[in-house]
PDB file of N, CA and C in Angstrom:
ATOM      1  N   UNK A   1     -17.148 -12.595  12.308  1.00  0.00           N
ATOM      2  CA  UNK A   1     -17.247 -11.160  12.246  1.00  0.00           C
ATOM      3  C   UNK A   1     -18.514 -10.748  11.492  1.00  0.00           C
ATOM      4  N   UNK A   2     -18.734 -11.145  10.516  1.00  0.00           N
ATOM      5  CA  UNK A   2     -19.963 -11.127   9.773  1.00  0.00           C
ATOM      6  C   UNK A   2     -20.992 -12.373   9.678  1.00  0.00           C
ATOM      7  N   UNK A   3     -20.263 -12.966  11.153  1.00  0.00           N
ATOM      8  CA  UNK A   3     -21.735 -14.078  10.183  1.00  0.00           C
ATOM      9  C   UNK A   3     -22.082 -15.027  10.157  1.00  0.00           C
ATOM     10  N   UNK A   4     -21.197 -14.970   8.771  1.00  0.00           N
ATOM     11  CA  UNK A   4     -22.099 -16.068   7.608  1.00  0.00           C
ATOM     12  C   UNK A   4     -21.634 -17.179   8.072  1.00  0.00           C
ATOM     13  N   UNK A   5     -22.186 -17.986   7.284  1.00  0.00           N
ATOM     14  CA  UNK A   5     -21.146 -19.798   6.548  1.00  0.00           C
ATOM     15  C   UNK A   5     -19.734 -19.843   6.598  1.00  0.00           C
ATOM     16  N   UNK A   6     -19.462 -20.734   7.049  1.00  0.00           N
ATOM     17  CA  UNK A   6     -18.129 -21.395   6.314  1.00  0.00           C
ATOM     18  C   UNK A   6     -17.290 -21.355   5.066  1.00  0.00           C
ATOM     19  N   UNK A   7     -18.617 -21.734   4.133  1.00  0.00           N
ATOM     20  CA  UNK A   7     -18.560 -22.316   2.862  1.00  0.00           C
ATOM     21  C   UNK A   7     -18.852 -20.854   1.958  1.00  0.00           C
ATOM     22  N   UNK A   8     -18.709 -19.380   2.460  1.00  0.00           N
ATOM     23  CA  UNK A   8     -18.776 -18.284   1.469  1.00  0.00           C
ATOM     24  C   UNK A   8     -17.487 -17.629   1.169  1.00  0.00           C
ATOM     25  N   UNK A   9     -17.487 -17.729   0.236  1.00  0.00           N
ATOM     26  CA  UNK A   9     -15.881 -17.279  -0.393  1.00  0.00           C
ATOM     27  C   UNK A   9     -15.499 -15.829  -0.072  1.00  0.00           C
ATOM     28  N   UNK A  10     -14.339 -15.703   0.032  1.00  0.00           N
ATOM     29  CA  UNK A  10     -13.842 -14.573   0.350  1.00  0.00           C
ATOM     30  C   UNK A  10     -13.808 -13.377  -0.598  1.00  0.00           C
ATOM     31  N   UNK A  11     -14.426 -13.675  -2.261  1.00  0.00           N
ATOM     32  CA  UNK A  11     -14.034 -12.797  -2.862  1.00  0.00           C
ATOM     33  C   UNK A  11     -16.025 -12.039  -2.635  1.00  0.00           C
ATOM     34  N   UNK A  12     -16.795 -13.078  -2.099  1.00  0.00           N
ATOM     35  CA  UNK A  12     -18.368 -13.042  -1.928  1.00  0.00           C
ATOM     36  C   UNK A  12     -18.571 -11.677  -0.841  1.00  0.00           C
ATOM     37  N   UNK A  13     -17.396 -12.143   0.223  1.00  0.00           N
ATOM     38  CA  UNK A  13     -17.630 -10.966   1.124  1.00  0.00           C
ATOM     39  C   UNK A  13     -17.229  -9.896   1.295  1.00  0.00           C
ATOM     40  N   UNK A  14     -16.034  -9.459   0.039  1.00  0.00           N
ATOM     41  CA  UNK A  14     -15.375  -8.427  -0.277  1.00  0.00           C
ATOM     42  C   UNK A  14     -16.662  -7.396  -0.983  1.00  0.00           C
ATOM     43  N   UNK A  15     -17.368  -8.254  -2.051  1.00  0.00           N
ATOM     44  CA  UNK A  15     -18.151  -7.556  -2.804  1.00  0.00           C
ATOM     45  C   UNK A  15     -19.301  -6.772  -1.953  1.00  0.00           C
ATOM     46  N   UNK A  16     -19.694  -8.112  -1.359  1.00  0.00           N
ATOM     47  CA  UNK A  16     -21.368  -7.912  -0.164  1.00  0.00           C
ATOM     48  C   UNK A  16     -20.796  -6.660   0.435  1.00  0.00           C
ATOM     49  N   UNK A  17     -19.943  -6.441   1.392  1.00  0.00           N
ATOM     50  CA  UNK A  17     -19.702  -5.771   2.275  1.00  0.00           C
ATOM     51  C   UNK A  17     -18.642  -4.806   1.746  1.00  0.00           C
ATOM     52  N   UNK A  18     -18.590  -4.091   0.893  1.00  0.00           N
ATOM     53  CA  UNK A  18     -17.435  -3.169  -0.139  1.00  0.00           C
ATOM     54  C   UNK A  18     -16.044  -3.090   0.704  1.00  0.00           C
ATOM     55  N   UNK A  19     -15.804  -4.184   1.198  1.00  0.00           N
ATOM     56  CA  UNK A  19     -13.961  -4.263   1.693  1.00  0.00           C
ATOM     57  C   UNK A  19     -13.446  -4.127   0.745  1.00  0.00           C
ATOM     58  N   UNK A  20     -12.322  -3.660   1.191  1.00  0.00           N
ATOM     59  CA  UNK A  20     -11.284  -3.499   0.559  1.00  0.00           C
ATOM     60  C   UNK A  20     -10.062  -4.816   0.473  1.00  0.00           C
ATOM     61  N   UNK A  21      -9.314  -5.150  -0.214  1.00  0.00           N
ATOM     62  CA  UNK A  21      -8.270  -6.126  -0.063  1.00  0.00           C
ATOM     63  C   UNK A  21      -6.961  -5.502   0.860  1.00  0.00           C
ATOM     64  N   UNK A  22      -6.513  -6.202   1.063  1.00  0.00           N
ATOM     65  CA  UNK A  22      -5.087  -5.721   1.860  1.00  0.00           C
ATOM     66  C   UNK A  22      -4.145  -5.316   1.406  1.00  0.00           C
ATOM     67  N   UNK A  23      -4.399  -6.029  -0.408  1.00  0.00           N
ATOM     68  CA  UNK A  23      -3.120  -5.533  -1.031  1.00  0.00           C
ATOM     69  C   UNK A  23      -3.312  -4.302  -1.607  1.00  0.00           C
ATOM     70  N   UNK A  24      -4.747  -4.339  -1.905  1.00  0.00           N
ATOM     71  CA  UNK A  24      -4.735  -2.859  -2.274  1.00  0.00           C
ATOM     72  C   UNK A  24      -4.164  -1.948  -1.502  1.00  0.00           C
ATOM     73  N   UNK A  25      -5.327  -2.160  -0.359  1.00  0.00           N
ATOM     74  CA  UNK A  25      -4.962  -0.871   0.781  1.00  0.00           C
ATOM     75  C   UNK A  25      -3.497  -0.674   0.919  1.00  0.00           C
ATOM     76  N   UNK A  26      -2.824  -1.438   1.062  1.00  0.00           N
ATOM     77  CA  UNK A  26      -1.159  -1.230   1.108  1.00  0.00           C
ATOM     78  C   UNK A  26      -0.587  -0.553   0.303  1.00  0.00           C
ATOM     79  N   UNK A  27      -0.777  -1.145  -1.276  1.00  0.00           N
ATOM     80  CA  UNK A  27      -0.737  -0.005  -2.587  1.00  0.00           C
ATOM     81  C   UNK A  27      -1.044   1.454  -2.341  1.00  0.00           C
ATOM     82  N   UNK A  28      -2.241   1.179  -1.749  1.00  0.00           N
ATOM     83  CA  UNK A  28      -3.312   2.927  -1.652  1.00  0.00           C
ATOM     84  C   UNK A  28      -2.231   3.556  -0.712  1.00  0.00           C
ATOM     85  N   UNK A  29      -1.599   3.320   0.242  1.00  0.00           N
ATOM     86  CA  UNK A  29      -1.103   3.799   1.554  1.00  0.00           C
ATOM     87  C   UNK A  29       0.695   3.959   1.272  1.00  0.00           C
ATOM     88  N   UNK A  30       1.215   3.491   0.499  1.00  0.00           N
ATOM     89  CA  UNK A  30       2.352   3.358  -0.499  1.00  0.00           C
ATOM     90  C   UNK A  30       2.460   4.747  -1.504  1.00  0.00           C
ATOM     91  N   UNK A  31       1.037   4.908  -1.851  1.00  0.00           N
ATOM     92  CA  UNK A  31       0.942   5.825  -2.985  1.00  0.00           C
ATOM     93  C   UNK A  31       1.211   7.096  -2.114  1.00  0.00           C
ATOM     94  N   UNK A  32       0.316   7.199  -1.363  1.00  0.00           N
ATOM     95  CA  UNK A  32      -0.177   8.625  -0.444  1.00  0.00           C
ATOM     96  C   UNK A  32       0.950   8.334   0.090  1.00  0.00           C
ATOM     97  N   UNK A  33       1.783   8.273   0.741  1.00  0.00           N
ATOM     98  CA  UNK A  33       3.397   8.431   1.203  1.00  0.00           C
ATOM     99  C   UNK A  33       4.171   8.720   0.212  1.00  0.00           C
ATOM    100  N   UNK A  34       4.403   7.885  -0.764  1.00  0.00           N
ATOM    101  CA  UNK A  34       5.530   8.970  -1.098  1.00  0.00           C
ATOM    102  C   UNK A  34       4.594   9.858  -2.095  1.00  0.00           C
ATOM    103  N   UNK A  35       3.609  10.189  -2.367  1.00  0.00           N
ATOM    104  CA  UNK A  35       3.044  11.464  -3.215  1.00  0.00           C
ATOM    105  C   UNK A  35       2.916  12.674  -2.209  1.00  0.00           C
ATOM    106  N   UNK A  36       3.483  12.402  -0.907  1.00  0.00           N
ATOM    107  CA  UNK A  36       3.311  13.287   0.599  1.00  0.00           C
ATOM    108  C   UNK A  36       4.319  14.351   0.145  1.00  0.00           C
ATOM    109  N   UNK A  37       5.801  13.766  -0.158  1.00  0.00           N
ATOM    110  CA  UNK A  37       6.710  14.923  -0.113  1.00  0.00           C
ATOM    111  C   UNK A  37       7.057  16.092  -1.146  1.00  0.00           C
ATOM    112  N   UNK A  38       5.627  15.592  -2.455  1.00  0.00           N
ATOM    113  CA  UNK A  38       5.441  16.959  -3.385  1.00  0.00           C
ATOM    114  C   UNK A  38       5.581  18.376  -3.058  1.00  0.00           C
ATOM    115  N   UNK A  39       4.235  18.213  -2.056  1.00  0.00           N
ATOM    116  CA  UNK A  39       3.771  19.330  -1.685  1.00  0.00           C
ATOM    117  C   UNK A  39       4.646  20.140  -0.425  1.00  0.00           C
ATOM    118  N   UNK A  40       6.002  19.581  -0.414  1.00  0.00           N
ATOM    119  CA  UNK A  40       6.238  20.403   0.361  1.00  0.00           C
ATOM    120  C   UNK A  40       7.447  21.561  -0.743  1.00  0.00           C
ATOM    121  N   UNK A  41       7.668  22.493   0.657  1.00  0.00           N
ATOM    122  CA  UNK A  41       8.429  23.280  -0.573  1.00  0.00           C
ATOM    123  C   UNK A  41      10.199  23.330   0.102  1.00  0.00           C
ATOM    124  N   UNK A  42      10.619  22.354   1.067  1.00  0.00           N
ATOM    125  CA  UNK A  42      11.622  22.321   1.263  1.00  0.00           C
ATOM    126  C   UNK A  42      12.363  21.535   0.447  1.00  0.00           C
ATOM    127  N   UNK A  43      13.868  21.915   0.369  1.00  0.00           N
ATOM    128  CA  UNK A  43      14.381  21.213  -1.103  1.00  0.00           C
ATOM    129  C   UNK A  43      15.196  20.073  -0.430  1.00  0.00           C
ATOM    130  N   UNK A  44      15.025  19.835   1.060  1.00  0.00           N
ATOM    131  CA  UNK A  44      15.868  18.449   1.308  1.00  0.00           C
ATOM    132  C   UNK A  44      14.452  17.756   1.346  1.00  0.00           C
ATOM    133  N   UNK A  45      13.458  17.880   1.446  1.00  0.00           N
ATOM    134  CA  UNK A  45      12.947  16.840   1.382  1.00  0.00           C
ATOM    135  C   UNK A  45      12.301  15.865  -0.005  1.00  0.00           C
ATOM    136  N   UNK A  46      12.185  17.516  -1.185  1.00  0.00           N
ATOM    137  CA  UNK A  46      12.309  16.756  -2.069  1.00  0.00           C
ATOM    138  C   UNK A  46      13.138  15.520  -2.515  1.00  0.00           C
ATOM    139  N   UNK A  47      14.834  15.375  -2.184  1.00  0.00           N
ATOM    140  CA  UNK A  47      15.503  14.228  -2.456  1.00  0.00           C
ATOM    141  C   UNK A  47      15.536  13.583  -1.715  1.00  0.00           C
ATOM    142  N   UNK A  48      14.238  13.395  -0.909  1.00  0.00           N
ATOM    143  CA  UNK A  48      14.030  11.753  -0.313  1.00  0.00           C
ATOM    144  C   UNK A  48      12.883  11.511  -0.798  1.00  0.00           C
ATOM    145  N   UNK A  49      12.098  12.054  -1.930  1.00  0.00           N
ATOM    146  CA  UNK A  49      11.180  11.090  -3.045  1.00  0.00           C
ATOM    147  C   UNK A  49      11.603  10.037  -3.977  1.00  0.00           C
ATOM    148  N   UNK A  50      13.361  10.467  -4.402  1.00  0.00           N
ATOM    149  CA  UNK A  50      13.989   9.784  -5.172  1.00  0.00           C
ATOM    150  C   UNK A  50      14.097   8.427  -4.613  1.00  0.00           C
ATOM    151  N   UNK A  51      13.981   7.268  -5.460  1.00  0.00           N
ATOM    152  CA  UNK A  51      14.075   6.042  -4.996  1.00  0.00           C
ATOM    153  C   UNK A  51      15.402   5.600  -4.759  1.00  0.00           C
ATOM    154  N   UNK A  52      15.270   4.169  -4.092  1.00  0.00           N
ATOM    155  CA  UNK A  52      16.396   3.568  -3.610  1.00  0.00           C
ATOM    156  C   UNK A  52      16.867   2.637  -4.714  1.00  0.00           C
ATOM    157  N   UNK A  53      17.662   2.436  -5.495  1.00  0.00           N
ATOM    158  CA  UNK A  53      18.166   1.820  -6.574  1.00  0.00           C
ATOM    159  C   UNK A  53      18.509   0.389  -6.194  1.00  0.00           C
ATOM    160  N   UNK A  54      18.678  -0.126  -5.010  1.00  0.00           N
ATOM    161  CA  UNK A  54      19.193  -1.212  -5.040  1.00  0.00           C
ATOM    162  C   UNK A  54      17.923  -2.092  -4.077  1.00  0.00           C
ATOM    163  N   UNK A  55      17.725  -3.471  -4.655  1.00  0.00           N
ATOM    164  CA  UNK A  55      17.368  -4.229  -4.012  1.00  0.00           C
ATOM    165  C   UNK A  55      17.371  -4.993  -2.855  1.00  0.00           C
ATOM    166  N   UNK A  56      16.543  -5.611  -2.121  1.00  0.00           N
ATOM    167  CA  UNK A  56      17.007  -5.995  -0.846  1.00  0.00           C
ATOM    168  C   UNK A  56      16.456  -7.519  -1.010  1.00  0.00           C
ATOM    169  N   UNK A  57      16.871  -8.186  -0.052  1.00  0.00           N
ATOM    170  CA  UNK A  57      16.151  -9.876   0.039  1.00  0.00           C
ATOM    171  C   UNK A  57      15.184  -9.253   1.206  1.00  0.00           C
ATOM    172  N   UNK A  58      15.467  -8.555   2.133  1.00  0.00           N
ATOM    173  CA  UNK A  58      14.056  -8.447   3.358  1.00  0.00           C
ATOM    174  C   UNK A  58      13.984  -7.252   3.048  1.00  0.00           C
ATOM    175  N   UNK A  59      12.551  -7.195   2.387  1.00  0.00           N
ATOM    176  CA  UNK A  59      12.100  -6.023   2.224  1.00  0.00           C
ATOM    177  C   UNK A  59      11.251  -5.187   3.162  1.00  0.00           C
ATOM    178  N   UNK A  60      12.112  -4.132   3.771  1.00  0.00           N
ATOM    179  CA  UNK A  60      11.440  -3.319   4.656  1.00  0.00           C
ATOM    180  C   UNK A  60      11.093  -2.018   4.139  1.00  0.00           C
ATOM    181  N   UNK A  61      11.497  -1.340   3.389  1.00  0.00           N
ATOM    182  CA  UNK A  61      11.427  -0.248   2.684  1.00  0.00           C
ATOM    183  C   UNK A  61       9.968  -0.400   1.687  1.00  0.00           C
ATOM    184  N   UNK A  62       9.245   1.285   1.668  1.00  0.00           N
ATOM    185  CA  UNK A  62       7.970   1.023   1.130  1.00  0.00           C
ATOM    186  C   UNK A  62       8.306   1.033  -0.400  1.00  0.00           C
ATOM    187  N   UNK A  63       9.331   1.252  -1.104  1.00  0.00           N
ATOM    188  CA  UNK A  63      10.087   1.062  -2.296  1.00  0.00           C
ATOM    189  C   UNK A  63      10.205  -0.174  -2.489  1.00  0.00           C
ATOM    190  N   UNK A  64      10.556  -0.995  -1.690  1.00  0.00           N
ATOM    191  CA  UNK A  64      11.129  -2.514  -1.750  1.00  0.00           C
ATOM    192  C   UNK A  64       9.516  -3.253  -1.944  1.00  0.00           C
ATOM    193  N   UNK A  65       8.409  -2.781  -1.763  1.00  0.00           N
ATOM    194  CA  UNK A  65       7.314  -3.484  -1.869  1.00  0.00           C
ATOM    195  C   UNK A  65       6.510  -3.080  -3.289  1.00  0.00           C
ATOM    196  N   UNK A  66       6.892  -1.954  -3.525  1.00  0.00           N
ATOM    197  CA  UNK A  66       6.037  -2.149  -4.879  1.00  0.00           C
ATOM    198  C   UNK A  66       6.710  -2.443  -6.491  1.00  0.00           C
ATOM    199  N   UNK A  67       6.026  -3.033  -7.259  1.00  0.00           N
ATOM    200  CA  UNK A  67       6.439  -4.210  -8.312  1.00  0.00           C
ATOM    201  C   UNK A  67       5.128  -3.325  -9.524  1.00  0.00           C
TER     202      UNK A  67
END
């Protein structure tokens, strides 16, 4: 895609080329969802900002991914 060598590390081509990581972006995209249902002014949707209290083993929920 870019290139280079073999032998250039992945954290080399994050910097060179200002990518982003994946985990960030996921974080970033996590955030902006649920910071979405502030701004609204309906009051059912406010109580689906509230989190989900219980844990899962397969985490599908964007709650279940951040730590």
């Amino acid at each position: 895609m870019a290139n280079v060598p073999w032998f250039v590390s992945n954290h080399t081509l994050h910097t060179d080329l200002h990518i982003a990581y994946v985990s960030d972006v996921i974080n970033e995209r996590i955030n902006k969802h649920l910071n979405k249902p502030e701004s609204q002014p309906n009051p059912l949707v406010q109580t689906l900002k509230q989190p989900t209290r219980n844990r899962r083993l397969k985490r599908r929920w964007t709650s279940d991914l951040q730590d």
